[in-house]
N, C-alpha and C. Protein backbone atom coordinates (compact mmCIF):
# COMPACT_ATOMS: atom_id res chain seq x y z
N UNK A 1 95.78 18.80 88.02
CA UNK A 1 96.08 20.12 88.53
C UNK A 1 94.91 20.56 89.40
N UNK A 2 94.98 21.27 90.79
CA UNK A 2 94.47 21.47 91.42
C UNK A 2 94.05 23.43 91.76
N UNK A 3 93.17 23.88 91.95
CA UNK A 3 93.41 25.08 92.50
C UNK A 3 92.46 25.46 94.20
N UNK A 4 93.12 26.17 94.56
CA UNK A 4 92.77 26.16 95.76
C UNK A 4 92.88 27.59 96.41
N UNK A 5 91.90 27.67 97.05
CA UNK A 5 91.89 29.73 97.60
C UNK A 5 91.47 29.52 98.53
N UNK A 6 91.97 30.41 99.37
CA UNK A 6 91.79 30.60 100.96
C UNK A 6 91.59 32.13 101.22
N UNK A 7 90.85 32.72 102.50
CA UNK A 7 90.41 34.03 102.62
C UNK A 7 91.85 34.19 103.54
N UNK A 8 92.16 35.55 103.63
CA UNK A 8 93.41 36.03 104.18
C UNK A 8 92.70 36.59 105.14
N UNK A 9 93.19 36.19 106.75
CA UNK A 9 92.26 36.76 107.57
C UNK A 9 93.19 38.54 107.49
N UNK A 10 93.04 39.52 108.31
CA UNK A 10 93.16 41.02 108.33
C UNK A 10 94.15 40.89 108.87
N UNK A 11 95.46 41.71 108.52
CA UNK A 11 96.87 42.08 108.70
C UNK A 11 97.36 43.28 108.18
N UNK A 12 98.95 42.84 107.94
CA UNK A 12 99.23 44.33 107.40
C UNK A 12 98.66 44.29 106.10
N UNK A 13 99.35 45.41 105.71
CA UNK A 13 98.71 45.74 103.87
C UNK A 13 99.77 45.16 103.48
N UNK A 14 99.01 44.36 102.09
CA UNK A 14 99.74 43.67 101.15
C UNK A 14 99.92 44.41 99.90
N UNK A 15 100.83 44.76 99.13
CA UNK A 15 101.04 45.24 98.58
C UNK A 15 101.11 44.49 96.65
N UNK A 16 99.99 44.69 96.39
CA UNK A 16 99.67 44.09 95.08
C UNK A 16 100.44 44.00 94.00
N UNK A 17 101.55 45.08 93.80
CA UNK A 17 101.80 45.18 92.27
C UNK A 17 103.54 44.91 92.71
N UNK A 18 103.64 44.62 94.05
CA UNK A 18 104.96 43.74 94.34
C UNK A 18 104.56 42.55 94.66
N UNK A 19 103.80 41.55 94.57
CA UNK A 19 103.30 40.74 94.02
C UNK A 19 103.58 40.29 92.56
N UNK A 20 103.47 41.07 91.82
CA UNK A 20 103.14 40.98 90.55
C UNK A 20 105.01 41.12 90.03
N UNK A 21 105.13 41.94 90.55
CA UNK A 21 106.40 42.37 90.20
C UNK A 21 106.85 42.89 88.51
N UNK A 22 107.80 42.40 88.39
CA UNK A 22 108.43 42.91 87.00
C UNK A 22 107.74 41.45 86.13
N UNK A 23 108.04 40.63 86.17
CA UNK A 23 107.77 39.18 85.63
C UNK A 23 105.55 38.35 85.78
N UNK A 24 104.99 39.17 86.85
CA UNK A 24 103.93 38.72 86.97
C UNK A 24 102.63 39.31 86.22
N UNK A 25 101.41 39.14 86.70
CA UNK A 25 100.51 39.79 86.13
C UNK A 25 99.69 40.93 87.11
N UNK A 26 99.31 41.61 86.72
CA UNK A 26 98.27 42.42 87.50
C UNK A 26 96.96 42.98 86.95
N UNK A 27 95.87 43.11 87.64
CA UNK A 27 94.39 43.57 86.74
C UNK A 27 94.62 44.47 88.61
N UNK A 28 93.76 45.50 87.95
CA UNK A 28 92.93 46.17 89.35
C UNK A 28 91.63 47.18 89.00
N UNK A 29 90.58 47.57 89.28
CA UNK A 29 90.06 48.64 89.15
C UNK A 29 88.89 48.94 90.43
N UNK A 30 87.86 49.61 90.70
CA UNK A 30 87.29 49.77 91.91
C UNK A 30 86.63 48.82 92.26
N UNK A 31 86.33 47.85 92.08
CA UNK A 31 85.77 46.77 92.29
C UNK A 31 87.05 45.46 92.99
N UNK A 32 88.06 45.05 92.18
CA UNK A 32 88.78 43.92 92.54
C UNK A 32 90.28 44.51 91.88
N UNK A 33 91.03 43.78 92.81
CA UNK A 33 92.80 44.15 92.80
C UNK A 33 93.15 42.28 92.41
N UNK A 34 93.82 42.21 91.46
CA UNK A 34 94.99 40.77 91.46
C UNK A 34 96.20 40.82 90.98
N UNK A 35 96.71 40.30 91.23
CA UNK A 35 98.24 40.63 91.45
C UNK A 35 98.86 38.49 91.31
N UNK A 36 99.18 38.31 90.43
CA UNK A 36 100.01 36.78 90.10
C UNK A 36 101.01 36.95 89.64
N UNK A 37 101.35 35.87 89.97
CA UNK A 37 103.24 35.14 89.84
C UNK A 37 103.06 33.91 89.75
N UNK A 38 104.21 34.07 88.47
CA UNK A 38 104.46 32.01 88.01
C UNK A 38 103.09 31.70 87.05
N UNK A 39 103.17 31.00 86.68
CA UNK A 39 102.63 30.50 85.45
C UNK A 39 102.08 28.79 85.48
N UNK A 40 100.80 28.65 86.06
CA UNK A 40 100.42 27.43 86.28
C UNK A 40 100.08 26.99 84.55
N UNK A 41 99.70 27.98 83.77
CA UNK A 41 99.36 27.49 82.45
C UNK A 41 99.18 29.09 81.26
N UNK A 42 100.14 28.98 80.62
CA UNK A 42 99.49 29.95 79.51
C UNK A 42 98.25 29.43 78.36
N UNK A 43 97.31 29.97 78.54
CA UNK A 43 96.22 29.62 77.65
C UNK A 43 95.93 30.30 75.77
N UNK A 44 96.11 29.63 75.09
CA UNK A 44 96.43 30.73 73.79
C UNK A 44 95.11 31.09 73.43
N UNK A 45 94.58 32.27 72.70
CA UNK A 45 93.78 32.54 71.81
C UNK A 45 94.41 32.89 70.59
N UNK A 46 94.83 31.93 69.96
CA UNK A 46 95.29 31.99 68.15
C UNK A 46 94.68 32.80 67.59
N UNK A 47 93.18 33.42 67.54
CA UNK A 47 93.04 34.32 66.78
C UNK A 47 92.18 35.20 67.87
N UNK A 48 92.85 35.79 68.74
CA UNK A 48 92.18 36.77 69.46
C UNK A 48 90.97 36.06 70.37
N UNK A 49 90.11 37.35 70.18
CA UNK A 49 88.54 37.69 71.00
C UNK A 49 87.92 37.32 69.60
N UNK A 50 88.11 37.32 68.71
CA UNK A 50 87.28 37.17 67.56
C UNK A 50 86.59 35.32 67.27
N UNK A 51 87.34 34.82 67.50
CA UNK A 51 86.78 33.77 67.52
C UNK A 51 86.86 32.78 68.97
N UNK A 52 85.17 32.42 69.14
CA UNK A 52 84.78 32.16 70.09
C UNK A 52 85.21 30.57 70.60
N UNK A 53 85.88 30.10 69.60
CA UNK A 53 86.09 28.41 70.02
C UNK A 53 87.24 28.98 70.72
N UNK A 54 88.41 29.84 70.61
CA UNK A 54 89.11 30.06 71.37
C UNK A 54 88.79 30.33 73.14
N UNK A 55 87.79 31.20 73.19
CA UNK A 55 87.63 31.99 74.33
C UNK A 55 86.62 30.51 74.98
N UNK A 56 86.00 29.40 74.42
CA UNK A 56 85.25 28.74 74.90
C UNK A 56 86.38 26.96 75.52
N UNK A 57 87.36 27.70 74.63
CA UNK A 57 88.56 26.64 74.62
C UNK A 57 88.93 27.25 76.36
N UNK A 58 89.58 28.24 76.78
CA UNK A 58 89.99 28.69 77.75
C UNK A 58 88.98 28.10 79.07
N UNK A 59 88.03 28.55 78.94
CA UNK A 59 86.46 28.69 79.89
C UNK A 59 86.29 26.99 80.30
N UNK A 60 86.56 26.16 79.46
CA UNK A 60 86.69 24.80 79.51
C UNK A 60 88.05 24.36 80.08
N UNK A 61 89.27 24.79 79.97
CA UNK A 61 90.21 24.18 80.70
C UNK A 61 90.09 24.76 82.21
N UNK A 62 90.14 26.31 82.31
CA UNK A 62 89.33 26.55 83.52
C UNK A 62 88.28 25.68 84.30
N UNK A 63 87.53 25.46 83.43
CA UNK A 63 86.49 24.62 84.57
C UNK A 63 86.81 23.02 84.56
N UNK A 64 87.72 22.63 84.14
CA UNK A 64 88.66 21.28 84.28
C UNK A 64 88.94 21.06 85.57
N UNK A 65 89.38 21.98 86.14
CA UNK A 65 90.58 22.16 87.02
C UNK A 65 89.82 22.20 87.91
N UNK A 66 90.39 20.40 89.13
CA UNK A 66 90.42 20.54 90.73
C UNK A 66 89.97 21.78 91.45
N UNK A 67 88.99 22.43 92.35
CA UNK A 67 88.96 23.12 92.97
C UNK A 67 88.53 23.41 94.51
N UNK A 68 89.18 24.19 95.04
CA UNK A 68 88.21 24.33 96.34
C UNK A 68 88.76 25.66 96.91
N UNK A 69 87.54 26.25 96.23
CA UNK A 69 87.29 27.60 97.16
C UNK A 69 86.01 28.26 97.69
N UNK A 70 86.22 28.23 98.86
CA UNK A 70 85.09 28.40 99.66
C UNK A 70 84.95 29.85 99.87
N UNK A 71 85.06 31.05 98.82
CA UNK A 71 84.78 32.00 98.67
C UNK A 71 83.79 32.55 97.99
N UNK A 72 84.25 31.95 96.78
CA UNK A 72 83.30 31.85 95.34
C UNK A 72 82.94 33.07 95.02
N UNK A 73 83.81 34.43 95.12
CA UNK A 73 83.63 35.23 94.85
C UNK A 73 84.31 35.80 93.54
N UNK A 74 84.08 36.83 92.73
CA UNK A 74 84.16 37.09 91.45
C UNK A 74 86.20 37.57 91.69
N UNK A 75 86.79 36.81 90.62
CA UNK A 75 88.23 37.20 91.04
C UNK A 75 88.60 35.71 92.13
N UNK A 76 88.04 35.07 92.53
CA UNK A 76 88.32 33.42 93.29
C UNK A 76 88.48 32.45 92.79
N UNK A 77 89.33 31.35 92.92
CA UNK A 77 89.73 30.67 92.08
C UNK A 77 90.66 30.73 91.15
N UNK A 78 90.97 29.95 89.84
CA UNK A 78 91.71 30.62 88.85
C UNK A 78 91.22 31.18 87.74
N UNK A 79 91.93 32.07 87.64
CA UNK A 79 91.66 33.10 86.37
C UNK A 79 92.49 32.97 85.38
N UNK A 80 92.06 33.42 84.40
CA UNK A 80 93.61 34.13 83.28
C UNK A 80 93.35 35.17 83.05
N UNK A 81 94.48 35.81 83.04
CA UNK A 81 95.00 37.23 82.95
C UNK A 81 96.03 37.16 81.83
N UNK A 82 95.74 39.07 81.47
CA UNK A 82 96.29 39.07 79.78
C UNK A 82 96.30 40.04 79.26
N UNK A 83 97.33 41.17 78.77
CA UNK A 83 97.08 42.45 77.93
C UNK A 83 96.47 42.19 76.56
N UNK A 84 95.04 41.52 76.15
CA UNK A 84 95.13 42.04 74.73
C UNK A 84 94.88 42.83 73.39
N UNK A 85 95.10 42.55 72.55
CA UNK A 85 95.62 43.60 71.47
C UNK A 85 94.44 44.13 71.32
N UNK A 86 94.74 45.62 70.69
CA UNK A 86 93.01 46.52 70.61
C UNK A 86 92.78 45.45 69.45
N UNK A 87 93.49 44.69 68.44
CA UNK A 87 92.80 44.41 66.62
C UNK A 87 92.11 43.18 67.96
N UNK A 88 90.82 42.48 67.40
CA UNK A 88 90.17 41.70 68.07
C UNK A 88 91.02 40.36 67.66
N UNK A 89 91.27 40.61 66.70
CA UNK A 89 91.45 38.79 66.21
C UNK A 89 92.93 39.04 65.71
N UNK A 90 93.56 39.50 66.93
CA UNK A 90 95.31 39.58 67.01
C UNK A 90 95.51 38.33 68.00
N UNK A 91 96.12 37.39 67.62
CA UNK A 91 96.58 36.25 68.49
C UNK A 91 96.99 36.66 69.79
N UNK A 92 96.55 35.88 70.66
CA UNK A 92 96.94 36.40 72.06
C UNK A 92 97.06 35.41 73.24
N UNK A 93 97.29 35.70 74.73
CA UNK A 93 97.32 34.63 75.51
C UNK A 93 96.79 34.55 76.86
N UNK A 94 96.08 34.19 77.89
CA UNK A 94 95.77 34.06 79.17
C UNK A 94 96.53 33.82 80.27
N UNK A 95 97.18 33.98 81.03
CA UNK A 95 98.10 33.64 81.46
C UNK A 95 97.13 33.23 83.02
N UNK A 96 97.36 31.47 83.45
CA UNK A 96 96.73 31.49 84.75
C UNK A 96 97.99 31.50 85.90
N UNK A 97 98.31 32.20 86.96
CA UNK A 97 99.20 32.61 87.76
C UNK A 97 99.35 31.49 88.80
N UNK A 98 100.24 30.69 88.84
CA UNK A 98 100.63 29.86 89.84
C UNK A 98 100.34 30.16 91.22
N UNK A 99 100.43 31.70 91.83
CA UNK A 99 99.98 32.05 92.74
C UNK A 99 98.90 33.77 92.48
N UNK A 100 98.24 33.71 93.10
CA UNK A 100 97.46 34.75 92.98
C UNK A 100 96.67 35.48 93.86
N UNK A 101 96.51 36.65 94.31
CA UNK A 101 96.51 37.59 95.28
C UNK A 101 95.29 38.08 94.94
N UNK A 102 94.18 38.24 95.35
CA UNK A 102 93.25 39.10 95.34
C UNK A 102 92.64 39.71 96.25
N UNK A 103 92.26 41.18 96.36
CA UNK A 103 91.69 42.01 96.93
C UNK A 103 89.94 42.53 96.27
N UNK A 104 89.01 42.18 97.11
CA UNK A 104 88.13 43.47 97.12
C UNK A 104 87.52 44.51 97.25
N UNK A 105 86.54 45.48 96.81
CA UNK A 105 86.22 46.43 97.45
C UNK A 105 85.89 46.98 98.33
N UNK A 106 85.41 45.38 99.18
CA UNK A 106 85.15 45.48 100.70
C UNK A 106 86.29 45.42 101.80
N UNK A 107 87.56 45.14 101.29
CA UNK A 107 88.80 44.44 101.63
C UNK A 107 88.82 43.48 102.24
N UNK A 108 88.20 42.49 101.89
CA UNK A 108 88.41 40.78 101.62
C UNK A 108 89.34 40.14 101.05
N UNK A 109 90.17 39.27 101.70
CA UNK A 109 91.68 38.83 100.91
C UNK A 109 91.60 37.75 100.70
N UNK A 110 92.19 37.41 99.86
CA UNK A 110 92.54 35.98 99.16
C UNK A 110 93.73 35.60 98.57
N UNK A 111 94.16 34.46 98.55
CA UNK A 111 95.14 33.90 97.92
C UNK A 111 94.97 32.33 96.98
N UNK A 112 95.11 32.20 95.79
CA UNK A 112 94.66 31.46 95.34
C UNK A 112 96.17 31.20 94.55
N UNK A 113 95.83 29.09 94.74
CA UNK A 113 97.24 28.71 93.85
C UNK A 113 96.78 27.43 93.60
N UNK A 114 97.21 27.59 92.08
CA UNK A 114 96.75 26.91 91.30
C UNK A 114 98.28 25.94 90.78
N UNK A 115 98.42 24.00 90.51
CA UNK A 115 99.38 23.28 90.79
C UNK A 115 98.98 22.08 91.06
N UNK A 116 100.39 21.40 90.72
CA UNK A 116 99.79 19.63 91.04
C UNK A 116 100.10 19.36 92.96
N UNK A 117 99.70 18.60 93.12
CA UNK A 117 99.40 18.42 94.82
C UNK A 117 100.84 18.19 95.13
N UNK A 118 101.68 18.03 96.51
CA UNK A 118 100.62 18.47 97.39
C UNK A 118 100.89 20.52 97.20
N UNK A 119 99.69 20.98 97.55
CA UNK A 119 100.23 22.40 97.86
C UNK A 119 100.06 22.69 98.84
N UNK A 120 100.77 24.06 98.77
CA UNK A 120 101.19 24.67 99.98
C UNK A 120 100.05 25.45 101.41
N UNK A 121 100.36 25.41 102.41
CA UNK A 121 98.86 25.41 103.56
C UNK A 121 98.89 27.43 103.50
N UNK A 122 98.19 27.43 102.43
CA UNK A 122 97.92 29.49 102.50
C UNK A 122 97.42 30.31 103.30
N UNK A 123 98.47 31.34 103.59
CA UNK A 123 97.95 31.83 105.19
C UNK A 123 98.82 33.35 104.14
N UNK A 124 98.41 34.47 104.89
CA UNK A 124 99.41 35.83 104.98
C UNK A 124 100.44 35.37 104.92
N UNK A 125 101.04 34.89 105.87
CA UNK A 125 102.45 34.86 105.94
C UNK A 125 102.79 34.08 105.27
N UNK A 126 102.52 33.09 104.85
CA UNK A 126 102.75 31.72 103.60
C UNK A 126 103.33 32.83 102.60
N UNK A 127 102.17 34.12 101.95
CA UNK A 127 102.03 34.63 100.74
C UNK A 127 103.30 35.62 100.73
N UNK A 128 103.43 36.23 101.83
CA UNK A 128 104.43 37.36 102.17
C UNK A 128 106.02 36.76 101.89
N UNK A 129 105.78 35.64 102.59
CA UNK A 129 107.26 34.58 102.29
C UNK A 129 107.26 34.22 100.79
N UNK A 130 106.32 33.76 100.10
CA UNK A 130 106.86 33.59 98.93
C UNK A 130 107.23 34.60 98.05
N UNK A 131 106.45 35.96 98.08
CA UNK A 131 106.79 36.45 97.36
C UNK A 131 107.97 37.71 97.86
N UNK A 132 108.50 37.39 98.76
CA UNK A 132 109.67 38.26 99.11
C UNK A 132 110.91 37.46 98.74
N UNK A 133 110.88 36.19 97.84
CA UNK A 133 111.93 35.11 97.69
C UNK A 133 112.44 36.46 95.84
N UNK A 134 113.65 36.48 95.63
CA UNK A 134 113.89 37.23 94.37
C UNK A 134 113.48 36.17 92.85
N UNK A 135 113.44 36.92 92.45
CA UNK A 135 112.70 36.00 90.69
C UNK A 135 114.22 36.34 89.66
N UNK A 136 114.24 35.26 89.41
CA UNK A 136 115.71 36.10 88.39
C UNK A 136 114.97 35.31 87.19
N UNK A 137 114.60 36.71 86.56
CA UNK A 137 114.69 36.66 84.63
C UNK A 137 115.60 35.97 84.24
N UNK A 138 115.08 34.56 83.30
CA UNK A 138 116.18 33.96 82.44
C UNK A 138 115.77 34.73 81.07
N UNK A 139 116.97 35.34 80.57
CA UNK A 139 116.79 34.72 79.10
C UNK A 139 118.01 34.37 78.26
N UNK A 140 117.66 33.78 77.20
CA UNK A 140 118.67 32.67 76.46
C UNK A 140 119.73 33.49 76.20
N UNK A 141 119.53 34.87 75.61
CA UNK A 141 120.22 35.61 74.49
C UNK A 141 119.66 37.39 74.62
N UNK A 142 120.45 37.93 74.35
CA UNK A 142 120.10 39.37 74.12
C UNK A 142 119.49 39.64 73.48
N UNK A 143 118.29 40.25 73.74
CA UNK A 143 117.53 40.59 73.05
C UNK A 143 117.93 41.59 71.66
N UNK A 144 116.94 41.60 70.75
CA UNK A 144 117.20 42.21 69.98
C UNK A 144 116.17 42.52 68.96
N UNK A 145 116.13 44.11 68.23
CA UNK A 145 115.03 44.34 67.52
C UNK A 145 115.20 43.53 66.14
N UNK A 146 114.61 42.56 65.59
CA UNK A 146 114.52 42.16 64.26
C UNK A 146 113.75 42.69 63.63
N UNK A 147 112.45 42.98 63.97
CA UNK A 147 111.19 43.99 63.37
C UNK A 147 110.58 45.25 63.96
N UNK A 148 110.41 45.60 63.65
CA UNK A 148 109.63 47.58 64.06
C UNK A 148 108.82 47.89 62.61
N UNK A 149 107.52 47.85 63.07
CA UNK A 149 106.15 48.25 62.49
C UNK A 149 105.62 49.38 62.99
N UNK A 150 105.59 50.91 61.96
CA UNK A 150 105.39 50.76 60.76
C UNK A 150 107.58 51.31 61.06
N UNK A 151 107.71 50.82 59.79
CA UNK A 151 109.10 50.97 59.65
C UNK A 151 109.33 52.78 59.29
N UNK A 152 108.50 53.31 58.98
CA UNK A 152 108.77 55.14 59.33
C UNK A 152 108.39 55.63 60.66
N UNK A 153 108.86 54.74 61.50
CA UNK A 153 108.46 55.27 62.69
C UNK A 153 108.68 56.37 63.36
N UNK A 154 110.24 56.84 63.24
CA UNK A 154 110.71 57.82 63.43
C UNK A 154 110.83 59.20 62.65
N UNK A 155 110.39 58.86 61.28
CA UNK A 155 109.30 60.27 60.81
C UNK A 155 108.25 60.49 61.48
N UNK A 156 107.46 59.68 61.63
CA UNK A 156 106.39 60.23 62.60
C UNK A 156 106.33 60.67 63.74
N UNK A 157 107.13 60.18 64.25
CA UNK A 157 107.56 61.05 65.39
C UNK A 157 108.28 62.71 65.57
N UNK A 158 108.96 62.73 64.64
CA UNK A 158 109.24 63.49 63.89
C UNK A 158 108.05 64.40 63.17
N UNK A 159 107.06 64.33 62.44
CA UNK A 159 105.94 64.46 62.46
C UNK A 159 104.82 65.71 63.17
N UNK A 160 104.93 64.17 64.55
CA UNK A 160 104.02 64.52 65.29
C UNK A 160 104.59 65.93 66.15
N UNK A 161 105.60 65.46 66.53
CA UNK A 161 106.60 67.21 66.96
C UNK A 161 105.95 68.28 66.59
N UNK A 162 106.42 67.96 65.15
CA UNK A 162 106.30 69.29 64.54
C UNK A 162 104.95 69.72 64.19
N UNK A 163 103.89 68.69 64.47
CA UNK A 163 102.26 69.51 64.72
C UNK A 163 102.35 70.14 65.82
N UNK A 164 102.81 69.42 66.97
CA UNK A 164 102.75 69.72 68.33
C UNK A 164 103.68 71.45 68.68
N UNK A 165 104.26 71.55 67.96
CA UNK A 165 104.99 72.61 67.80
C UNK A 165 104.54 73.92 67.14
N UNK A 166 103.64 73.77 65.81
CA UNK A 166 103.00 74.33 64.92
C UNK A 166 101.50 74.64 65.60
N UNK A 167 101.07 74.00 66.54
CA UNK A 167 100.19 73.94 67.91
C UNK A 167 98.98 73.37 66.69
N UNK A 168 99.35 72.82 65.56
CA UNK A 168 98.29 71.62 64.76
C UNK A 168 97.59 70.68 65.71
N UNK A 169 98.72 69.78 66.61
CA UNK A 169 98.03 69.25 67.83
C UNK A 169 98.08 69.38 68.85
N UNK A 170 97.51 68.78 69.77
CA UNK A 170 98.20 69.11 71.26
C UNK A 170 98.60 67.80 72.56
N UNK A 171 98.50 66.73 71.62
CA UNK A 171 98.71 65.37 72.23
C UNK A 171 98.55 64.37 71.10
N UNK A 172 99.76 63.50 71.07
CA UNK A 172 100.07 62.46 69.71
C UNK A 172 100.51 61.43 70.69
N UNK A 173 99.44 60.33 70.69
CA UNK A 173 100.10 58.85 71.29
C UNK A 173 100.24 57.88 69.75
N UNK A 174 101.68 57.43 69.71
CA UNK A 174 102.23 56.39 68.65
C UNK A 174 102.33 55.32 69.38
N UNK A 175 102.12 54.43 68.74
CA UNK A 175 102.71 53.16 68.75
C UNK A 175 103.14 52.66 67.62
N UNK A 176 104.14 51.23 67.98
CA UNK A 176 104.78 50.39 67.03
C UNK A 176 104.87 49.09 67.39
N UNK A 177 104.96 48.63 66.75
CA UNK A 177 105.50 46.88 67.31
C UNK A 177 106.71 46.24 66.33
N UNK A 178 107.11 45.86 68.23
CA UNK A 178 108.65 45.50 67.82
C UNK A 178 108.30 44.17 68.59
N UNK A 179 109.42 43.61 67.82
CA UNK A 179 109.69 41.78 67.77
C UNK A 179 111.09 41.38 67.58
N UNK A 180 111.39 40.79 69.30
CA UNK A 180 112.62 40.53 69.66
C UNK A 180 112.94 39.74 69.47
């Protein structure tokens, strides 16, 4: 597997989080914008951030991997990207993006894609064409809730109302986890 990044010379604006779309990944904050699609490799951490053979497991298949980018800037190359869980040592995953879009603060562009050879010659318009092609979501079966944690969920919500009402509070964020 190979990865490979090229600088996007200056055009129109690319639009990052259609990139990413419904199915991809996205990170952004004042520093660097990325925006991926497709899935060159999901990377697991079985037990989170908490244990380090995981996170040293990742950092090593990363630096496995074919490269050439003559940017070498932070966000260049491949990454993994990943929502995870606030508990540290909640199993979780990296996801490295088959194709990947990055922006900096200076507005410096890039496109990085990561894949077995040959790949594709990355330009703007290369990136614009692929990702204006539609993505159709497979899935097997309808989804469906089998689990919801904590199972009084809807007392609490219920609950929280009625602080919010009683002016006890004045902002209640819940969560739950459900498993389809």
């Amino acid at each position: 597997m190979r990865a490979v990044t090229r600088a996007l010379p200056p055009g129109p604006p690319i639009d990052a989080r259609r990139i990413a779309g419904d199915a991809g990944v996205f990170f952004a904050n004042d520093e660097l914008v990325l925006a991926g699609t497709g899935r060159a490799a999901v990377l697991p951490l079985a037990d989170g951030l908490a244990a380090t053979a995981g996170c040293r497991a990742v950092v090593a298949w990363l630096a496995t991997l074919d490269r050439d980018d003559p940017l070498g800037l932070p966000g260049t190359g491949p990454v993994g990207l990943g929502a995870l869980p606030f508990e540290i040592d909640t199993p979780s995953a990296l996801v490295v993006p088959a194709t990947c879009y990055g922006r900096a603060a200076d507005g410096t562009e890039w496109v990085t894609v990561v894949g077995d050879e040959p790949l594709p010659t990355l330009s703007r318009e290369w990136l614009c064409d692929e990702v204006s092609r539609p993505v159709r979501l497979e899935h097997p079966a309808a989804p469906r809730i089998v689990a919801a944690e904590p199972a009084d969920y809807r007392d609490a919500v219920a609950r929280a109302i009625e602080a919010i009402t009683d002016r006890r509070l004045r902002k209640v964020a819940l969560a739950r986890r459900i498993v389809v």
